[in-house]
N, C-alpha and C. Protein backbone atom coordinates (compact mmCIF):
# COMPACT_ATOMS: atom_id res chain seq x y z
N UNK A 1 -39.78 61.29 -125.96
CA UNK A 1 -39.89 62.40 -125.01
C UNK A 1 -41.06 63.29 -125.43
N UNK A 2 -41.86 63.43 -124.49
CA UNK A 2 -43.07 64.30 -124.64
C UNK A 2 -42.65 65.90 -125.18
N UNK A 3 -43.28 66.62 -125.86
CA UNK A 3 -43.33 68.29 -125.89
C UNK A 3 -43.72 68.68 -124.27
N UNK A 4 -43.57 69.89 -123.83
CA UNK A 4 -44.18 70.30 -122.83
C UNK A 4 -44.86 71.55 -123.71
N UNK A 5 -46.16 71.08 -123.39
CA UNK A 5 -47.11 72.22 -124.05
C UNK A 5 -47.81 73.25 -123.29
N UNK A 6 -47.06 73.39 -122.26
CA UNK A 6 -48.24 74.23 -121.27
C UNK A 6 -46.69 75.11 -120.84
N UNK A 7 -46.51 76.69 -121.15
CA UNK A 7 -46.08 77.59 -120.68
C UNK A 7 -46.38 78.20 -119.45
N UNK A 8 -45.49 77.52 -118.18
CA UNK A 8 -45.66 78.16 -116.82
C UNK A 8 -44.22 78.55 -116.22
N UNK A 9 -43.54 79.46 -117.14
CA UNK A 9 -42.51 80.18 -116.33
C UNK A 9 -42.56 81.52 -117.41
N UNK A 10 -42.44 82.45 -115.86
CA UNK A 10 -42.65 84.14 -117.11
C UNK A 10 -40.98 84.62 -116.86
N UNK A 11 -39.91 85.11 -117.77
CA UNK A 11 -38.99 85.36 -117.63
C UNK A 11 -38.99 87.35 -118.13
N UNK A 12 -38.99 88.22 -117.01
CA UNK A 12 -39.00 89.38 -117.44
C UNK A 12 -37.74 90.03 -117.70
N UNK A 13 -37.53 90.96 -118.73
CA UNK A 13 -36.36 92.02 -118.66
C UNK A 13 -36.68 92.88 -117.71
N UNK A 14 -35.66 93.86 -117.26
CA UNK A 14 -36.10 94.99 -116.58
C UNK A 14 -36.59 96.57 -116.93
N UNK A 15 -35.48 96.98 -117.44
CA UNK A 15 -35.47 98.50 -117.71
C UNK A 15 -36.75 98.27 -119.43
N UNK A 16 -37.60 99.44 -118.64
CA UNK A 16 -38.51 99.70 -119.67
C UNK A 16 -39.77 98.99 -119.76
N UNK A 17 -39.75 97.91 -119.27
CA UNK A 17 -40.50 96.66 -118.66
C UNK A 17 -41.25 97.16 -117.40
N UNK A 18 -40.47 97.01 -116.84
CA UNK A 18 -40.59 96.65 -114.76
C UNK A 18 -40.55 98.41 -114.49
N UNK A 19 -39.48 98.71 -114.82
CA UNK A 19 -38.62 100.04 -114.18
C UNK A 19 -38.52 100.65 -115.30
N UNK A 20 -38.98 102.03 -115.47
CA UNK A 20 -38.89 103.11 -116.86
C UNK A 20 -37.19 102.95 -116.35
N UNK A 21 -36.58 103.61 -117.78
CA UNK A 21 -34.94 103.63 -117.23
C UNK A 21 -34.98 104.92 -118.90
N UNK A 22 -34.15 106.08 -118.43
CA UNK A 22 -33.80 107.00 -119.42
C UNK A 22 -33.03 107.56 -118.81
N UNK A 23 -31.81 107.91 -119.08
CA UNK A 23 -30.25 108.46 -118.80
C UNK A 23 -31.12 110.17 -119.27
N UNK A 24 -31.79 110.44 -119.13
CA UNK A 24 -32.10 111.72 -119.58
C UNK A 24 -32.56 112.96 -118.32
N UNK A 25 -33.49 111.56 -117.70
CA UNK A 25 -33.97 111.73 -116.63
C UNK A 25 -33.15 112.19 -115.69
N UNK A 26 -31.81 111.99 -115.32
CA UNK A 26 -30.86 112.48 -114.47
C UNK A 26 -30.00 113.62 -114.96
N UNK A 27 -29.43 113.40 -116.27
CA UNK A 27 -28.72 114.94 -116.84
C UNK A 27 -30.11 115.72 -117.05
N UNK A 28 -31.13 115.94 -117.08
CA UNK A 28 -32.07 117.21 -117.29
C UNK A 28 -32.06 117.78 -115.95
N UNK A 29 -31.53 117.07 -115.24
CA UNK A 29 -31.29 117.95 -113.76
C UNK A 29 -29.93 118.81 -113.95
N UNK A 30 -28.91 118.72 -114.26
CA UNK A 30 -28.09 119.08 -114.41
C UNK A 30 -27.53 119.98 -115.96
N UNK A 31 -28.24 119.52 -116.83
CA UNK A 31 -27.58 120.63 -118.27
C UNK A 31 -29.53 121.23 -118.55
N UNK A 32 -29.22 122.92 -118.01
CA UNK A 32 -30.53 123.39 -118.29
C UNK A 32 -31.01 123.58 -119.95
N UNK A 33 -30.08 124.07 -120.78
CA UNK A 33 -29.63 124.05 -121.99
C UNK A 33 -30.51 123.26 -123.08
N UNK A 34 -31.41 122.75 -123.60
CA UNK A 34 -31.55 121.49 -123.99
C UNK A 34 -30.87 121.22 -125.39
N UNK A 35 -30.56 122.04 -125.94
CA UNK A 35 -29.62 121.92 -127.16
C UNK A 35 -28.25 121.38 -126.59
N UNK A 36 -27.41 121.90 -125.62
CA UNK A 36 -26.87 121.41 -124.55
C UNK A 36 -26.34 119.76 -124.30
N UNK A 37 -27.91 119.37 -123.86
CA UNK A 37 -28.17 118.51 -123.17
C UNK A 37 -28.50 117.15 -124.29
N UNK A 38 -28.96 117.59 -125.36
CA UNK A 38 -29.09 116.70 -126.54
C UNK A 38 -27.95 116.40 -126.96
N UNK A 39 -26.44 117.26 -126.98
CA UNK A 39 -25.43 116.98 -127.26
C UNK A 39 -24.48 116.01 -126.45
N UNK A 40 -24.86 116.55 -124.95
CA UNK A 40 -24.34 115.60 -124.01
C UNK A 40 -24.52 114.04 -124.13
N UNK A 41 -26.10 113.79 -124.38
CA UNK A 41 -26.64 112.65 -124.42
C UNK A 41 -25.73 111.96 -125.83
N UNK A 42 -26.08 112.54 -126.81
CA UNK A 42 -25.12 111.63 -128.16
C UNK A 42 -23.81 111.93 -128.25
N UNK A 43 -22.94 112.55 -127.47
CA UNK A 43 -21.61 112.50 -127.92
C UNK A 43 -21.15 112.27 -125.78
N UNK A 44 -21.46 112.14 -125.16
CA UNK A 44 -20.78 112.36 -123.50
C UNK A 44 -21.19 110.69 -123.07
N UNK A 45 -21.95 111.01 -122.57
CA UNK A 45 -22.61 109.91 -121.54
C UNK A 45 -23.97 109.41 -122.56
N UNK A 46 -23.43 108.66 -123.44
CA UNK A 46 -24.43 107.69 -124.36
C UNK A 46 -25.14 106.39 -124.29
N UNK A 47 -25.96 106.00 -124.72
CA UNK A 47 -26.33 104.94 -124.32
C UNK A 47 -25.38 103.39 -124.54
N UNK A 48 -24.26 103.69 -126.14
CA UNK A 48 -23.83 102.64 -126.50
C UNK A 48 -22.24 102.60 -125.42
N UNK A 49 -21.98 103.67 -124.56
CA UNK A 49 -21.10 103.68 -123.63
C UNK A 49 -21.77 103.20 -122.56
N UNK A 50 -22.83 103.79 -121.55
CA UNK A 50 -23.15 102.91 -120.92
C UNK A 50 -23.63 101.51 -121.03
N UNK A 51 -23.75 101.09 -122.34
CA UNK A 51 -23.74 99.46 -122.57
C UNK A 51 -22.65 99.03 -122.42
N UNK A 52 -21.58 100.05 -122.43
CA UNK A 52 -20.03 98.99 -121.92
C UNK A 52 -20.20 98.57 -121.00
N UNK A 53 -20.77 98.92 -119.45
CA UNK A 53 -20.92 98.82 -118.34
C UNK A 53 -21.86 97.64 -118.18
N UNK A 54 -23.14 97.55 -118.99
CA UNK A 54 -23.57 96.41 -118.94
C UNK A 54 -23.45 94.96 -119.06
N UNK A 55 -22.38 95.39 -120.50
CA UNK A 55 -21.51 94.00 -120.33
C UNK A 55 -20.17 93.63 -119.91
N UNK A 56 -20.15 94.38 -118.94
CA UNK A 56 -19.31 93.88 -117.65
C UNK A 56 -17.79 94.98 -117.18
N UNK A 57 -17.74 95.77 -118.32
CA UNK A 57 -16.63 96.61 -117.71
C UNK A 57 -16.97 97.42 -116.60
N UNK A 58 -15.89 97.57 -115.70
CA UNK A 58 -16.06 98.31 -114.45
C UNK A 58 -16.23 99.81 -114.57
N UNK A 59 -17.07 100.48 -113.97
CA UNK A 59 -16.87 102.10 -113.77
C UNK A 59 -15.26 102.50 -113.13
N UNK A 60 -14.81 101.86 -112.74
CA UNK A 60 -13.29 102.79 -112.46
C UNK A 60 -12.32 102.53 -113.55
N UNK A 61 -12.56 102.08 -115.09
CA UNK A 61 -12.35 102.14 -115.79
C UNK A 61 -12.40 103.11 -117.09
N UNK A 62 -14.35 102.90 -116.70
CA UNK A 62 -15.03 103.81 -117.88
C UNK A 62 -15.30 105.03 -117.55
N UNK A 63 -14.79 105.57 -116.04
CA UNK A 63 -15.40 106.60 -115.98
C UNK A 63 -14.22 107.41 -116.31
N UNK A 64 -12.99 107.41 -115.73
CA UNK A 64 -11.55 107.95 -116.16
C UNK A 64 -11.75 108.77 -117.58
N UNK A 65 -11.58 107.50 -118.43
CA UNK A 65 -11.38 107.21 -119.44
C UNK A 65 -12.13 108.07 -119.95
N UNK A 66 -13.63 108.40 -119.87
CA UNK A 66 -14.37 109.43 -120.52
C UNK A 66 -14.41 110.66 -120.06
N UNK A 67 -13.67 111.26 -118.23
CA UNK A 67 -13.41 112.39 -118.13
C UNK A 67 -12.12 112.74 -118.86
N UNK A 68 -10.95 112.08 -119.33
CA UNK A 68 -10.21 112.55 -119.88
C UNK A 68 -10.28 112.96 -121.45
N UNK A 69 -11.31 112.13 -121.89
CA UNK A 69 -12.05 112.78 -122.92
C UNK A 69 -13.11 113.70 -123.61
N UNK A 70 -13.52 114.17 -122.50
CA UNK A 70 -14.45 115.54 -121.98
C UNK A 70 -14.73 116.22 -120.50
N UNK A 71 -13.53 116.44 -120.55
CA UNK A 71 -13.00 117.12 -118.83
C UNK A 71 -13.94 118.32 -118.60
N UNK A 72 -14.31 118.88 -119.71
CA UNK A 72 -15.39 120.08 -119.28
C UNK A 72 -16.68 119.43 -118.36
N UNK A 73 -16.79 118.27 -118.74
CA UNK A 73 -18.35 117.48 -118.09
C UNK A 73 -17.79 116.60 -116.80
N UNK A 74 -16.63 116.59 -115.91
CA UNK A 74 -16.16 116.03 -115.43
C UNK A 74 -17.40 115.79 -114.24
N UNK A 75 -17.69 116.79 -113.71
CA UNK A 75 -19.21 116.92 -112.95
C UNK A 75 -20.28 115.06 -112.89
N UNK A 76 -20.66 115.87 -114.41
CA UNK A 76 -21.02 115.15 -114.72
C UNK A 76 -21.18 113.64 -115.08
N UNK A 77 -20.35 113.05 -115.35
CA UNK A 77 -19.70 112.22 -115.75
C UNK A 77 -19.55 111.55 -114.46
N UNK A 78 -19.09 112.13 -113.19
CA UNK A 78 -19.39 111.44 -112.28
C UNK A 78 -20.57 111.66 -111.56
N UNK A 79 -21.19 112.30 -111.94
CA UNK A 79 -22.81 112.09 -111.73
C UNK A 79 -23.59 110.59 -111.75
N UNK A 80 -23.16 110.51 -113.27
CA UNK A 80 -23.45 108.88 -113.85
C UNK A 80 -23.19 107.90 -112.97
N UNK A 81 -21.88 108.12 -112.55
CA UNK A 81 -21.24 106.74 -111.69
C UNK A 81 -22.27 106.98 -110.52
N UNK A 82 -22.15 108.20 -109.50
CA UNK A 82 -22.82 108.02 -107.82
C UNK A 82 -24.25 108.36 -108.30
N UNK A 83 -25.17 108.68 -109.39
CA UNK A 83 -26.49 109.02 -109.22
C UNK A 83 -27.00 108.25 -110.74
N UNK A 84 -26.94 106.41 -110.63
CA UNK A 84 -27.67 106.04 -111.56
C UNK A 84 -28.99 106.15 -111.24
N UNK A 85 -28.84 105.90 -109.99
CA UNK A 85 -30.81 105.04 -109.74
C UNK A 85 -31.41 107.01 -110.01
N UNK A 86 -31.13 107.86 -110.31
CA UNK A 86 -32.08 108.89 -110.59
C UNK A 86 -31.99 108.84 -112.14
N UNK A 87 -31.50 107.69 -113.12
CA UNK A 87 -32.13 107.60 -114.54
C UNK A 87 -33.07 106.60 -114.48
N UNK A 88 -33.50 105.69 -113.58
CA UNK A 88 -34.49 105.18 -113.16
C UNK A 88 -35.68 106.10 -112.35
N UNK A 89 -36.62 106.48 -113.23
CA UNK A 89 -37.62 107.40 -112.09
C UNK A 89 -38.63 106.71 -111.72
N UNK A 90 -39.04 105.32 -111.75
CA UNK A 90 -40.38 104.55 -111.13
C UNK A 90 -40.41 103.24 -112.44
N UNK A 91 -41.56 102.76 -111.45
CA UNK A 91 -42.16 101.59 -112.20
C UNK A 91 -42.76 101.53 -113.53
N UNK A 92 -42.75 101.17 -114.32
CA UNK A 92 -43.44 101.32 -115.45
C UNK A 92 -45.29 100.73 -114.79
N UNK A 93 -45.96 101.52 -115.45
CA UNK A 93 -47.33 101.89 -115.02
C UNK A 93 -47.76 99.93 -114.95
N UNK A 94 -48.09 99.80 -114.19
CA UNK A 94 -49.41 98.81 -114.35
C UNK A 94 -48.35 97.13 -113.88
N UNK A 95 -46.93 97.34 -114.36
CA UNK A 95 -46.25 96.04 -114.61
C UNK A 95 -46.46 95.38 -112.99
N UNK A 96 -45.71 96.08 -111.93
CA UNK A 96 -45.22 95.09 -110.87
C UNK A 96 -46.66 94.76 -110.41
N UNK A 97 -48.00 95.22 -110.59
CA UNK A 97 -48.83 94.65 -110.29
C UNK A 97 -48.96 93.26 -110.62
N UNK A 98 -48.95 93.11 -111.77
CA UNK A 98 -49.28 91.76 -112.88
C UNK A 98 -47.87 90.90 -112.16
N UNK A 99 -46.67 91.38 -112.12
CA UNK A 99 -45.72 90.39 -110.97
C UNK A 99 -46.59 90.05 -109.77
N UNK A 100 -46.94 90.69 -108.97
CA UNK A 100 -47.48 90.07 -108.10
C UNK A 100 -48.78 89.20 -107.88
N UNK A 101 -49.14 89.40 -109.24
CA UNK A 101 -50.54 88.49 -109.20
C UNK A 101 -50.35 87.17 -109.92
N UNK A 102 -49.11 86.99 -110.67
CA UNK A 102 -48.50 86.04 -111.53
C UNK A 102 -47.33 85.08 -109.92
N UNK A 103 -47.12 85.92 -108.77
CA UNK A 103 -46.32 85.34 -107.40
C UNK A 103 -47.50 85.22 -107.18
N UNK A 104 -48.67 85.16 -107.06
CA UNK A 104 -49.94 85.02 -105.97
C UNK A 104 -50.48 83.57 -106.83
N UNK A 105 -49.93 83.31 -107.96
CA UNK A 105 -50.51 82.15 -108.89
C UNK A 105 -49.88 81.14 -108.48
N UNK A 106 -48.23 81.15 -108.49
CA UNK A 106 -47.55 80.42 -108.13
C UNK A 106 -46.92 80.26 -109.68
N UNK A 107 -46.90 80.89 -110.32
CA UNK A 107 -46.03 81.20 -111.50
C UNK A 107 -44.57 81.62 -111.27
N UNK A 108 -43.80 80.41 -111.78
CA UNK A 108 -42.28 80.68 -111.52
C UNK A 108 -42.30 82.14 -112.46
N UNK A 109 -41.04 82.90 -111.40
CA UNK A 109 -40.73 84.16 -112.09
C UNK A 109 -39.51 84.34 -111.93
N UNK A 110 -38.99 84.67 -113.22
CA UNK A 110 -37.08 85.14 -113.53
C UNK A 110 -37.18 86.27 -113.99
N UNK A 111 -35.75 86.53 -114.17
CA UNK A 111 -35.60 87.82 -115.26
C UNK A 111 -34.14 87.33 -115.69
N UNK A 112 -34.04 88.22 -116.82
CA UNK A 112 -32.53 88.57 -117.95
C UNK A 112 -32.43 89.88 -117.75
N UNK A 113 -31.36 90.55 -117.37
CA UNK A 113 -31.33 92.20 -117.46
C UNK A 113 -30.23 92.30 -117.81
N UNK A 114 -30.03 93.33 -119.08
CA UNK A 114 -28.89 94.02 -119.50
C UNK A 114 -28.94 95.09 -118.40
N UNK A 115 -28.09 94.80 -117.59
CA UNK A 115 -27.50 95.84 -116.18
C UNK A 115 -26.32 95.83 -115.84
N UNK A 116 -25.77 96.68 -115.65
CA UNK A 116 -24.12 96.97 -114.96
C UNK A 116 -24.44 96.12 -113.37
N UNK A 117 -23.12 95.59 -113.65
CA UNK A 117 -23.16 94.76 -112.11
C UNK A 117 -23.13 95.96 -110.67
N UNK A 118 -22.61 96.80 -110.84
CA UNK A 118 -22.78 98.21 -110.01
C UNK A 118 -23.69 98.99 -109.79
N UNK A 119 -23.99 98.72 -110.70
CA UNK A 119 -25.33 99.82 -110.64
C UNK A 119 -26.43 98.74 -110.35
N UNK A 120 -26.71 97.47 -110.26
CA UNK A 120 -27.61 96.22 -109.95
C UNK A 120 -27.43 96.61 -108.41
N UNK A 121 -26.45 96.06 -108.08
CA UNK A 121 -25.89 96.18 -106.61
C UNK A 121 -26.23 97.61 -105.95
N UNK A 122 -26.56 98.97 -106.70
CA UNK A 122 -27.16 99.78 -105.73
C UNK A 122 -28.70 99.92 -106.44
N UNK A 123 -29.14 99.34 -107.37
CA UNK A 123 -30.72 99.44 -107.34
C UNK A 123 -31.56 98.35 -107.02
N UNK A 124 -31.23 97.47 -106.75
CA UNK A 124 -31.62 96.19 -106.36
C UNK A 124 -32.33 96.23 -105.07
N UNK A 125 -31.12 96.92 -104.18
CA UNK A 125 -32.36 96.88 -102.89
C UNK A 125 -33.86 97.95 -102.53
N UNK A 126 -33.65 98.93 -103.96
CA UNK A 126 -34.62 99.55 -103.74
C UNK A 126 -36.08 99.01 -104.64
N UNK A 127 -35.85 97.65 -105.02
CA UNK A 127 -36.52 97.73 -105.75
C UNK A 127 -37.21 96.03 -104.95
N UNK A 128 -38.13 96.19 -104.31
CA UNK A 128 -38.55 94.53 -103.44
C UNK A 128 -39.29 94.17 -104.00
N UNK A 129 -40.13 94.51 -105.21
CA UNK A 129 -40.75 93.48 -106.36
C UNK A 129 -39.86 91.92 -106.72
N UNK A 130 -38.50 92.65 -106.48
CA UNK A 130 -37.74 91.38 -106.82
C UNK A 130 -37.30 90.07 -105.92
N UNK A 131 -37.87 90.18 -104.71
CA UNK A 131 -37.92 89.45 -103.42
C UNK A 131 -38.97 88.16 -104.71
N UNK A 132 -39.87 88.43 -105.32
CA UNK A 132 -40.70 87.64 -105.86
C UNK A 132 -40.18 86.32 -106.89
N UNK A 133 -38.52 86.89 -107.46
CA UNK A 133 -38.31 86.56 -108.71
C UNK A 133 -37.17 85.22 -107.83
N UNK A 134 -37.50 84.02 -108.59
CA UNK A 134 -36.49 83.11 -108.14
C UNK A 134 -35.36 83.34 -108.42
N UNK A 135 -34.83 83.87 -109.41
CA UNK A 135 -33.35 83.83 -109.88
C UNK A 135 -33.36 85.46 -111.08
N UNK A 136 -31.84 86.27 -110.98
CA UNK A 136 -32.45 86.89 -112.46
C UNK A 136 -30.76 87.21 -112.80
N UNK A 137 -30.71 87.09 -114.11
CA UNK A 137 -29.44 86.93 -115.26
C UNK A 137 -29.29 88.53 -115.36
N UNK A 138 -28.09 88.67 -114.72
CA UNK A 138 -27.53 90.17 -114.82
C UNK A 138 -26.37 90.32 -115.70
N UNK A 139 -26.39 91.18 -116.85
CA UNK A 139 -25.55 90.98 -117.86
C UNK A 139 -23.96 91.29 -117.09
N UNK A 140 -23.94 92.54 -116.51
CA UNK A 140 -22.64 93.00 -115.64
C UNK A 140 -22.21 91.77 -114.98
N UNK A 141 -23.21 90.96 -114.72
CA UNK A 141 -22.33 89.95 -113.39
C UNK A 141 -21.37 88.56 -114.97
N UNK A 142 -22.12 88.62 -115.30
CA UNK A 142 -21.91 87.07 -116.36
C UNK A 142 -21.20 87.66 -117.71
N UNK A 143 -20.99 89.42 -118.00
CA UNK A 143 -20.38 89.71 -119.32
C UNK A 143 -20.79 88.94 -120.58
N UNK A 144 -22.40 88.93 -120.52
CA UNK A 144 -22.86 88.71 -121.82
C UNK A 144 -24.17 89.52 -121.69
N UNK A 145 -24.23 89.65 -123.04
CA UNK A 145 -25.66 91.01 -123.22
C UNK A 145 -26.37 90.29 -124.29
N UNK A 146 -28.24 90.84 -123.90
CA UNK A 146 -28.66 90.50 -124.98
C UNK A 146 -28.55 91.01 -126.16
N UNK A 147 -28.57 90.64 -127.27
CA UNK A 147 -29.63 89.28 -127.76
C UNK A 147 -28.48 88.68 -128.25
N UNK A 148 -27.51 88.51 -127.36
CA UNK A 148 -26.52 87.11 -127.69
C UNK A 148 -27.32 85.96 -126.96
N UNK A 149 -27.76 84.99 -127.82
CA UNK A 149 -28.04 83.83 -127.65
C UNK A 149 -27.50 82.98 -126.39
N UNK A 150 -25.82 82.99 -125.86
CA UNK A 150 -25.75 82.50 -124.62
C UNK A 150 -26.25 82.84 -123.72
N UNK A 151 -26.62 84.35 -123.34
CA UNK A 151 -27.36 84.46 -122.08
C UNK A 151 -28.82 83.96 -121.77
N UNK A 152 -29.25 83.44 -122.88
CA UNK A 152 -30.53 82.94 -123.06
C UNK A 152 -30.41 81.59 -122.56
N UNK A 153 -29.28 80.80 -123.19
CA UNK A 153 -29.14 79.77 -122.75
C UNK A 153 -28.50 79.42 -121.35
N UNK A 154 -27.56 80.61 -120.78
CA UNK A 154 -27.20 80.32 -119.07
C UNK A 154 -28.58 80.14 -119.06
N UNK A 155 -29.17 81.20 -119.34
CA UNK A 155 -30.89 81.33 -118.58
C UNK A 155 -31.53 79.89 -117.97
N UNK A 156 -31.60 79.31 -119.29
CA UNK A 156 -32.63 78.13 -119.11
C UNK A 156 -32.03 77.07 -118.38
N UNK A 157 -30.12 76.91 -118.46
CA UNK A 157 -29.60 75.73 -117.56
C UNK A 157 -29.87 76.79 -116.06
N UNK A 158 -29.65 77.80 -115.67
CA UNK A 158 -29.51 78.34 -114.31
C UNK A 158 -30.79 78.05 -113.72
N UNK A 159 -32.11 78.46 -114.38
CA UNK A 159 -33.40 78.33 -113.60
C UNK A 159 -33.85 76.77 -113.99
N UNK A 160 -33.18 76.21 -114.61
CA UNK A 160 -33.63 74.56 -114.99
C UNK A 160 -34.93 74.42 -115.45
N UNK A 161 -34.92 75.05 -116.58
CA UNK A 161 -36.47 75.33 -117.38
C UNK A 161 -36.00 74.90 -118.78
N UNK A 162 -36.92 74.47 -119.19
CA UNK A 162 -36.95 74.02 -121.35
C UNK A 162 -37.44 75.34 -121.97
N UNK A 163 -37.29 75.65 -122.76
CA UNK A 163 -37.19 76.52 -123.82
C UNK A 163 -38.78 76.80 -123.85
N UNK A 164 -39.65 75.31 -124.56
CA UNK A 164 -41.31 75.84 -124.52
C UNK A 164 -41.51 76.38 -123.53
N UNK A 165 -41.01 75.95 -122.13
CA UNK A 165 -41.88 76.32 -121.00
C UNK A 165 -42.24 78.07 -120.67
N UNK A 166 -41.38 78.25 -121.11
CA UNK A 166 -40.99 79.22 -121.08
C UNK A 166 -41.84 80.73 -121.69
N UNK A 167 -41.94 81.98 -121.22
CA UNK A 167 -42.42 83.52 -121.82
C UNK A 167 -41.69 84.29 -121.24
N UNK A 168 -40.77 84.84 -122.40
CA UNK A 168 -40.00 86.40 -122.32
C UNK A 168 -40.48 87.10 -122.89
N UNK A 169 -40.35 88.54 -121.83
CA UNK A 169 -40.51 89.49 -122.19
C UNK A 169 -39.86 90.79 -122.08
N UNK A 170 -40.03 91.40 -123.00
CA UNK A 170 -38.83 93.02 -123.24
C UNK A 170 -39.50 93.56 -124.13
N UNK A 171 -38.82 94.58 -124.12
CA UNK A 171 -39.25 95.61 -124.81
C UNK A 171 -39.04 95.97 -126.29
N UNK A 172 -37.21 95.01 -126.43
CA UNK A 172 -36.38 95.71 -127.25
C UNK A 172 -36.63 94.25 -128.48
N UNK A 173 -36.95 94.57 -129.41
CA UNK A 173 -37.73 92.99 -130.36
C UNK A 173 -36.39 92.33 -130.89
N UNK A 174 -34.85 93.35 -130.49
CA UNK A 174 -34.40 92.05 -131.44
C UNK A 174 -33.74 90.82 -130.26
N UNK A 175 -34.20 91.18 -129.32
CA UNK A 175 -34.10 90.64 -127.51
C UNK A 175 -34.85 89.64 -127.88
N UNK A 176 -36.01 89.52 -128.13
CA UNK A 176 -37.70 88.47 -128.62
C UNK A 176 -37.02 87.62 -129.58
N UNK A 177 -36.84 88.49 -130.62
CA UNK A 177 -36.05 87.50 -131.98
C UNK A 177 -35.30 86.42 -131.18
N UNK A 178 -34.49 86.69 -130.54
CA UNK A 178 -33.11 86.00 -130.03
C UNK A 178 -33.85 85.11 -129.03
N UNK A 179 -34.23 85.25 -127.83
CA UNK A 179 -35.26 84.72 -127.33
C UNK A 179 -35.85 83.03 -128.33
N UNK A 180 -36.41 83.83 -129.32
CA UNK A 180 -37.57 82.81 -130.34
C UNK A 180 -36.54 82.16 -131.16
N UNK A 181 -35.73 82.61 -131.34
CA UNK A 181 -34.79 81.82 -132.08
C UNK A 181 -34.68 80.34 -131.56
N UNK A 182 -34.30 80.20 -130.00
CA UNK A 182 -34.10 79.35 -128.98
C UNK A 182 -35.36 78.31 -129.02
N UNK A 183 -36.64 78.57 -129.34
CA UNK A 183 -37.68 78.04 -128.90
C UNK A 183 -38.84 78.77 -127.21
N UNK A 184 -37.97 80.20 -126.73
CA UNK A 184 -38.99 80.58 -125.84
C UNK A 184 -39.74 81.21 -126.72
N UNK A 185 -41.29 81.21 -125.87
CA UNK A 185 -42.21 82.03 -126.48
C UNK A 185 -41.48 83.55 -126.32
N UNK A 186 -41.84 84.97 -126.80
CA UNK A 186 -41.67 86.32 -126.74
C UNK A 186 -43.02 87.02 -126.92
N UNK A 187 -42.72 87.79 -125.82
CA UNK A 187 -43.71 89.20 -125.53
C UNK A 187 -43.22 90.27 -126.09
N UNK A 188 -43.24 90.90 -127.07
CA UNK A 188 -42.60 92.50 -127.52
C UNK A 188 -43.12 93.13 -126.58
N UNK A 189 -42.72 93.75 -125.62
CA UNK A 189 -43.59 94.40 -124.40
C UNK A 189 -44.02 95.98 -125.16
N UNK A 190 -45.36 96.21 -124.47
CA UNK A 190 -45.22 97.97 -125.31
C UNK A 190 -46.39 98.27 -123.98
N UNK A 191 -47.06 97.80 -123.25
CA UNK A 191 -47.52 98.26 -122.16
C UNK A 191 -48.01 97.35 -120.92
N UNK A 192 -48.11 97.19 -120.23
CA UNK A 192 -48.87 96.39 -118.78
C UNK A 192 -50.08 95.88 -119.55
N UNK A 193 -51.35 97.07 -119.76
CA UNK A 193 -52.41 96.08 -120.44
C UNK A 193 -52.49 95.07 -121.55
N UNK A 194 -51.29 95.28 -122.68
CA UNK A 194 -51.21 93.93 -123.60
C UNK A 194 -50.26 93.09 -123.04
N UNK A 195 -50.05 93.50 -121.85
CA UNK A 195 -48.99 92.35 -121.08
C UNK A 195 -49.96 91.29 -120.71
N UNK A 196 -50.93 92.12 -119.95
CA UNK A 196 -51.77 91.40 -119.34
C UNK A 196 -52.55 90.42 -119.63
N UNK A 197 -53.02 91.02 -121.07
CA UNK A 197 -53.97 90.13 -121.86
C UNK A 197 -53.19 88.71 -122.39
N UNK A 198 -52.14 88.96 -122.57
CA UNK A 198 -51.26 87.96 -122.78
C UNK A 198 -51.24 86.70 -121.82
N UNK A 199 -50.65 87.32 -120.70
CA UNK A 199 -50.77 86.14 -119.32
C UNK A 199 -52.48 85.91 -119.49
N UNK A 200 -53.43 86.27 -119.76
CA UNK A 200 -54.25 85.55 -119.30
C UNK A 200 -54.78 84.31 -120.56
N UNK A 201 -54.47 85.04 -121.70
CA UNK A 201 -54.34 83.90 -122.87
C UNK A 201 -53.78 82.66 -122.58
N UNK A 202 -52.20 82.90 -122.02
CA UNK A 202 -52.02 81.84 -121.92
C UNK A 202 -52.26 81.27 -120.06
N UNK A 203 -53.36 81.56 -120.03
CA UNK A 203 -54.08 81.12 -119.03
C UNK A 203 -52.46 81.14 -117.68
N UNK A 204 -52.19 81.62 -117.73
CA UNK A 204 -51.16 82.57 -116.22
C UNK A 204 -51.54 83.32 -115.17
N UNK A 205 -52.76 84.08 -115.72
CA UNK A 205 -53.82 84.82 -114.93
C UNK A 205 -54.95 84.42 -114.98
């Protein structure tokens, strides 16, 4: 059996990548305070709680559950649930361009996203860059998160791709590690222009 030596499928993450994403961005509307608001963030509505949500527990679970454990923020707290897409404030600079010039190539395009299946389901349609992407691995829907190694591997049986063929990219390196572990190439993402230079190395652009 031959190697396949020629990398022609780009597999993107989302948040931080594609779409800036900071839970900060939405409580700075709401706690003017910022001493406040720094507290909220590490002890209320955290990032390693909303990772429950990503890998697959429901908000009419998690949200209860944490107003009864800080009823003063009750507001709030359901803020989170009806106003995610305002911790999403835009595109990360420069990226969905390079998507669309990588769809104008004819470069298969996926994604892996650590995302709450709920919160996918109301940012999804605002977001039609993704009309581009053949298929993309939502941690909420399948209850696995990266950099567990199975979601890497649904990955490659779902889009029916080999491991070389393959370039991921994210942000978060121990995502890449896990990724490379497998045999895909990894992008540590840190902006659009060393994204770029990348796809064109490996001759993508």
């Amino acid at each position: 059996m031959t190697a396949i030596s020629r990398i022609d499928t780009v597999i993107f993450d989302v948040g931080n990548v594609l779409y800036r994403w900071n839970l900060r961005c939405l409580f700075e509307k709401l706690i003017d305070d910022k001493q406040e608001l720094d507290w909220f963030l590490e002890n209320v509505v955290t990032p390693e709680w909303h990772f429950e949500h990503d890998a697959g527990r429901a908000l009419k679970d998690m949200v209860p559950e944490r107003i009864a454990q800080f009823p003063q923020y009750e507001a709030h707290i359901n803020a989170y649930a009806a106003r995610f897409n305002e911790t999403i404030p835009g595109p990360v600079h420069g990226s969905l361009e390079l998507v669309e010039r990588l769809a104008a190539q004819n470069v298969a395009i996926f994604g892996i996203t650590n995302f709450g299946s709920e919160f996918w389901q109301g940012f999804r349609p605002t977001a039609p860059i993704f009309d581009l992407f053949s298929d993309i691995i939502v941690s909420g829907d399948e209850k696995l998160l990266k950099p567990d190694a199975a979601i890497y591997q649904l990955a490659l049986n779902r889009f029916n791709v080999a491991a070389p063929q393959c370039l991921f990219i994210d942000d978060r390196l121990e995502n890449i590690e896990a990724s490379e572990a497998l045999g895909i190439k990894g992008h540590h993402f840190q902006d659009a222009m060393s994204l770029e230079q990348e796809l064109k190395a490996l001759e993508l652009l």
